[in-house]
Protein backbone atom coordinates (compact mmCIF):
# COMPACT_ATOMS: atom_id res chain seq x y z
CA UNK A 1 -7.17 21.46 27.29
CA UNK A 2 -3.35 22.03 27.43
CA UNK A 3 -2.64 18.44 26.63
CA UNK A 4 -4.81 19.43 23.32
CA UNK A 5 -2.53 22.79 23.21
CA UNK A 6 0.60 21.32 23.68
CA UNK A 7 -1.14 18.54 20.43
CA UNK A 8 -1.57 20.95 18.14
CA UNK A 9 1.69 22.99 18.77
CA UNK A 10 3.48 19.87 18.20
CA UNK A 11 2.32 19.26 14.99
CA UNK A 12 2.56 22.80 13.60
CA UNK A 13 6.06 22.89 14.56
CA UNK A 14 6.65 20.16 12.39
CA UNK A 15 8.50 21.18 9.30
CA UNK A 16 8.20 20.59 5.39
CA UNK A 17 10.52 18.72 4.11
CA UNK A 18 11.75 19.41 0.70
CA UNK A 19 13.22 16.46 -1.15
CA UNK A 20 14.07 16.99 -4.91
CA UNK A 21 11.54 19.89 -5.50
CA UNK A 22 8.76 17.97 -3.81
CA UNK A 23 7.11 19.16 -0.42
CA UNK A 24 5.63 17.19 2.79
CA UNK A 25 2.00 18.04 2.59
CA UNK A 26 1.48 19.05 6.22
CA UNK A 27 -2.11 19.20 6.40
CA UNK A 28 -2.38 15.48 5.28
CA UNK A 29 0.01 14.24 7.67
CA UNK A 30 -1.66 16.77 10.35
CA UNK A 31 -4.87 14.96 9.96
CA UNK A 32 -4.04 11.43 9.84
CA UNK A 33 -2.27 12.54 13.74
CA UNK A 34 -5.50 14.55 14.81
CA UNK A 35 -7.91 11.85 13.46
CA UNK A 36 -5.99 9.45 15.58
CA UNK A 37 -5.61 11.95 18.66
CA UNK A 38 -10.00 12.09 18.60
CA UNK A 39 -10.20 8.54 18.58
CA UNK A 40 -7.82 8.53 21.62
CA UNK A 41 -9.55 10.94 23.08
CA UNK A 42 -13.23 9.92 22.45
CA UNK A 43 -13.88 13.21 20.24
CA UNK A 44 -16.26 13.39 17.01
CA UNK A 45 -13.94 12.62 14.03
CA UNK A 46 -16.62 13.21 11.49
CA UNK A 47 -15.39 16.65 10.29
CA UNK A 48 -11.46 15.64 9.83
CA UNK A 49 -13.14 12.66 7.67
CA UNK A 50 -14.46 14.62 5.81
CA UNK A 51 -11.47 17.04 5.79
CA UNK A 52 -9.97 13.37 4.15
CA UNK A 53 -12.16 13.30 1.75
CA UNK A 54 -11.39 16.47 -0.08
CA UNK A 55 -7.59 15.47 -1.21
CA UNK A 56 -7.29 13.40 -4.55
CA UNK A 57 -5.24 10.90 -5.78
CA UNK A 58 -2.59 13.27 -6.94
CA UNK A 59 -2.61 15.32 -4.24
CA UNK A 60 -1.81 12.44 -2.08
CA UNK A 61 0.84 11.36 -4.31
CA UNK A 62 2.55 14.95 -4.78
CA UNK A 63 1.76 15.31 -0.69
CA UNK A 64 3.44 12.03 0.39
CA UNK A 65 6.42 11.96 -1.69
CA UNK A 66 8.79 9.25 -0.22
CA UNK A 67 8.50 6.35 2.38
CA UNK A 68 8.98 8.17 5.37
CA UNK A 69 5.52 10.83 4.45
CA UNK A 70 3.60 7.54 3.25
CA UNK A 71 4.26 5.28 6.16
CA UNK A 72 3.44 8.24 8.84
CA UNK A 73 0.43 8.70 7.38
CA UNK A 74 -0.89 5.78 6.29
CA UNK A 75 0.33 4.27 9.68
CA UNK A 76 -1.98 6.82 11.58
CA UNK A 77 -5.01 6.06 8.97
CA UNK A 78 -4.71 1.95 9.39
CA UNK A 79 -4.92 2.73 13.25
CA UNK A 80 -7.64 5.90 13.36
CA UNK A 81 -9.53 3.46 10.83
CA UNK A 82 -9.84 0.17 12.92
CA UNK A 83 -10.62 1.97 15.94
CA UNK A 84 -13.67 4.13 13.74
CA UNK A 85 -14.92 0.12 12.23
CA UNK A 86 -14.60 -1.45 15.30
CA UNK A 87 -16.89 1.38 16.98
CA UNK A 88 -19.40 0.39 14.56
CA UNK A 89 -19.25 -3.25 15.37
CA UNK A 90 -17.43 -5.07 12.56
CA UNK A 91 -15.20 -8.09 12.83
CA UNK A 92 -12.64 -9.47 11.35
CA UNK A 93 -12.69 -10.45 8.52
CA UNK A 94 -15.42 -8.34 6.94
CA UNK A 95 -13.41 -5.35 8.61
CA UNK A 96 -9.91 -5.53 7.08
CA UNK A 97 -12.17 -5.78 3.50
CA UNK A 98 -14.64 -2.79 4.27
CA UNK A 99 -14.19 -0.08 1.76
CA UNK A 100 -14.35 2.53 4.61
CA UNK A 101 -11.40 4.92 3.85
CA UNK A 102 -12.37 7.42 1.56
CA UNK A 103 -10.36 10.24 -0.47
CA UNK A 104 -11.93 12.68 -3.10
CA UNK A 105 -11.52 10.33 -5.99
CA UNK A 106 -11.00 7.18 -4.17
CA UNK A 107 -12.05 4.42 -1.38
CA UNK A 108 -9.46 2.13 0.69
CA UNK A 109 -9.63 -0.92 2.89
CA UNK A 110 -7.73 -1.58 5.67
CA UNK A 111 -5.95 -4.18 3.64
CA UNK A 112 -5.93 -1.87 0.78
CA UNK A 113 -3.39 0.31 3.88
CA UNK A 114 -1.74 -2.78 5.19
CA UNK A 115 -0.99 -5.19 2.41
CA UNK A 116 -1.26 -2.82 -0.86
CA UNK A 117 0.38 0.32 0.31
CA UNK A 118 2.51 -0.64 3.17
CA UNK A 119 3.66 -3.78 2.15
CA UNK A 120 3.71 -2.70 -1.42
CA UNK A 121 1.19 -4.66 -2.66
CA UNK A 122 1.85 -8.16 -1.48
CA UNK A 123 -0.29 -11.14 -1.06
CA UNK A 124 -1.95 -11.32 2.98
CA UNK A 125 -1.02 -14.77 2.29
CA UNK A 126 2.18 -17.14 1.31
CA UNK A 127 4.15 -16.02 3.96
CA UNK A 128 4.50 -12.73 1.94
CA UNK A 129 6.36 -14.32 -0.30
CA UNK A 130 4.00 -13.54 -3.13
CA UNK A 131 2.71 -10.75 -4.77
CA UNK A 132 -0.81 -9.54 -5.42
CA UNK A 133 -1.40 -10.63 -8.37
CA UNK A 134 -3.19 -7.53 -10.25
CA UNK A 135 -2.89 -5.03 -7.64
CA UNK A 136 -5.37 -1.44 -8.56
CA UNK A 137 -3.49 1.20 -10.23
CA UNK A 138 -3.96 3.30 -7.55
CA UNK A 139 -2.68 1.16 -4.55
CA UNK A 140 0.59 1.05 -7.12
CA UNK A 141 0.85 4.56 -7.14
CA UNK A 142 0.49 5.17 -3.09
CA UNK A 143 2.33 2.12 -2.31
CA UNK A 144 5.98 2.69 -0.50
CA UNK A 145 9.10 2.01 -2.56
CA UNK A 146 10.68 -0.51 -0.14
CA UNK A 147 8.91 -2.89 2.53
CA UNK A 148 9.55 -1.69 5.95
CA UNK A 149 9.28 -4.97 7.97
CA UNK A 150 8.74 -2.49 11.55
CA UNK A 151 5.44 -1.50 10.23
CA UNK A 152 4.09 -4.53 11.86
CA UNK A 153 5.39 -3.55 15.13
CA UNK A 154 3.09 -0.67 14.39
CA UNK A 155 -0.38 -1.50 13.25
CA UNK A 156 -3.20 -1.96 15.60
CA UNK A 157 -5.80 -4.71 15.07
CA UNK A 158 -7.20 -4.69 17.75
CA UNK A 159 -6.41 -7.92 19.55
CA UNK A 160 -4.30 -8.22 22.41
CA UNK A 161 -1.03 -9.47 21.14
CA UNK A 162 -1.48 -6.70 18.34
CA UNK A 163 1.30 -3.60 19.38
CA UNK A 164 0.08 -0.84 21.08
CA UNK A 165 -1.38 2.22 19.29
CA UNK A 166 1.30 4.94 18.98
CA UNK A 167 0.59 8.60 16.89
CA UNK A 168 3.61 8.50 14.08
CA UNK A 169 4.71 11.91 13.25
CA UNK A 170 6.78 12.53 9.87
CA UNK A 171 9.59 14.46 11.80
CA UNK A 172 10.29 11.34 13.82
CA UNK A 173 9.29 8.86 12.33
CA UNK A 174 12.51 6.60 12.24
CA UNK A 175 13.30 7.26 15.71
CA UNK A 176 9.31 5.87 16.54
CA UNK A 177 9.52 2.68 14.32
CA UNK A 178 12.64 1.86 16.03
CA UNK A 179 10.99 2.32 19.45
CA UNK A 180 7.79 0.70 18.79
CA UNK A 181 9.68 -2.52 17.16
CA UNK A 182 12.32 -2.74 20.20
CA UNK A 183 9.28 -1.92 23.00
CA UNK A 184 7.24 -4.83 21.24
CA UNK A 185 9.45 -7.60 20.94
CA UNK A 186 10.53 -7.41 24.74
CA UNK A 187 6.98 -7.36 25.50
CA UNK A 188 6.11 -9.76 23.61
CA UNK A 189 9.24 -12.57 23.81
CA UNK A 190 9.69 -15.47 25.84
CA UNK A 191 13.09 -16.38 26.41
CA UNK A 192 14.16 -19.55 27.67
CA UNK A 193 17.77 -19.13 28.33
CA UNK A 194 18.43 -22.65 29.48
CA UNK A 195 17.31 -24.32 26.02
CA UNK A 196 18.76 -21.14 23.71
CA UNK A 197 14.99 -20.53 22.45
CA UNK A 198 12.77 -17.70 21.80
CA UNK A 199 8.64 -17.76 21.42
CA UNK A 200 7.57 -14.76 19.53
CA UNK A 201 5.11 -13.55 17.95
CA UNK A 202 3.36 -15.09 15.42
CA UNK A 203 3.72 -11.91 12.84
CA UNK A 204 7.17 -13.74 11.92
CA UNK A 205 5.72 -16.69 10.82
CA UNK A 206 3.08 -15.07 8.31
CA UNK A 207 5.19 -12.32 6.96
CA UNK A 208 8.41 -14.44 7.00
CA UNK A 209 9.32 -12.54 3.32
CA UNK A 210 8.60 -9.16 4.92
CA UNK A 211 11.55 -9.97 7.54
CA UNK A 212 14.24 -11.62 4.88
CA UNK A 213 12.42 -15.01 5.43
CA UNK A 214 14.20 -17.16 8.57
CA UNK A 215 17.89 -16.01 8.13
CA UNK A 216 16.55 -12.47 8.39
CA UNK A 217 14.37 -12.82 11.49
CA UNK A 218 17.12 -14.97 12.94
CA UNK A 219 19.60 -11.59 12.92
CA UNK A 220 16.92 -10.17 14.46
CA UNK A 221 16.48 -11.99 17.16
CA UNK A 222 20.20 -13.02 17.41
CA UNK A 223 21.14 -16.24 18.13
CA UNK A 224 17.88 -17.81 19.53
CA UNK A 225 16.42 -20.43 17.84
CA UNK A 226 12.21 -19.89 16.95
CA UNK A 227 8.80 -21.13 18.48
CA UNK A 228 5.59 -19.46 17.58
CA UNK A 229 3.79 -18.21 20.22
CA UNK A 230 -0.30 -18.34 19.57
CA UNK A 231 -1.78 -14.98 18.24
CA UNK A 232 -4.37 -13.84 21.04
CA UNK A 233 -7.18 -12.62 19.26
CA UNK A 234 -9.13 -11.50 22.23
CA UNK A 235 -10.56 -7.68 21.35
CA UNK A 236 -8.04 -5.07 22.96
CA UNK A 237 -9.49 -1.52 21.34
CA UNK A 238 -7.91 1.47 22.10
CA UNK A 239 -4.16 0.03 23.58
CA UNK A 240 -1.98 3.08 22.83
CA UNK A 241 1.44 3.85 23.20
CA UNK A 242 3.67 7.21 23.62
CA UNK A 243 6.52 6.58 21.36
CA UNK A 244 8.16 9.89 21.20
CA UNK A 245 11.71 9.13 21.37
């Protein structure tokens, strides 16, 4: 009960942010956190679904005004989201295509999340070198303005080498990204000093583009060269993550 407390203190203390005459909706980036926070906690999200289902298009659009609103809260949807379809016993594939996520005037897949809005609508394929080719209107309008390549240091899938599940909050939401990405990658690499490699994980290979293609997840990784580590697929549900900086 005070860890709940202490919750829902936290995100009431988190301010509005006014950027150009345009205001942080607070209750939509409230309940993307709390819909995430009762799937942690093994709590009935049915009523802040249906909270979710009241805002429109618009309201999402005038709510989440730049990429810092948008990837907080579609961060903590992609998450809440996989845990709620993987409770009800889809697998991948069929779940990244389930139209599952639904708004007053509107009805998202998790790839609708990942590869339209996040990664501004490009192609799940290619590398990420290509675009969708005739993405929805709508996923155009939600979608970020630039391609944040941390955001896949951030989204659960629920497999084991997948990162952790962390709640994203718009006050600190730089500060989280660059925690999550840092906290992942020295999980996740293998270095093998002796040879001057690195295996990592395989979320370089298929969204090379998303990283600035080699050269770009070279700097990354410094001066290592690059082996692909196999992608365990092996369910891992509810693997979360405190990364308040």
């Amino acid at each position: 009960m005070v860890l709940l407390v202490v919750f829902i203190w936290f995100i009431a203390a988190i301010p509005s942010e006014k950027l150009k005459g345009k205001t942080v909706n607070e209750s939509l980036i409230s309940l993307s956190e709390n819909l995430l926070y009762n799937i942690k906690t093994e709590t009935p999200t049915d009523s802040l679904e249906q909270a979710l289902m009241k805002f429109s298009v618009d309201e999402m659009l005038k709510g989440l005004p730049n990429d810092n609103a948008r990837k907080t809260f579609w961060l903590n949807i992609y998450n809440a989201y996989y845990q709620v379809l993987a409770s009800q016993n889809l697998k991948p594939p069929k779940i990244f295509s389930e139209k599952a996520i639904r708004f007053a005037d509107a009805t998202l897949s998790l790839d609708d999340v990942e590869h339209g809005i996040l990664r501004r609508y490009r192609s799940k394929y290619s590398l990420g070198y290509l675009p969708q080719w005739f993405p929805k209107k709508i996923i155009k309008q939600l979608a970020v303005e630039k391609i944040d390549f941390r955001i896949h240091f951030a989204l659960n899938c629920g497999a084991k080498s997948c990162p952790p599940i962390a709640f994203y909050n718009y006050e600190n939401i730089e500060a989280q990204l660059e925690l999550a990405t840092r906290s992942f990658l020295e999980s996740d690499t293998e270095i093998d000093e002796p040879n001057k490699t690195v295996n990592v994980t395989k979320l370089f290979r298929w969204f090379q583009a998303d990283f600035g293609g080699k050269k770009g997840v070279r700097n990354i990784l410094s001066r290592y060269k690059l082996k692909y580590k196999t992608y365990d697929w092996s369910e891992d549900l509810k693997n979360f993550q405190n990364t308040n900086p």
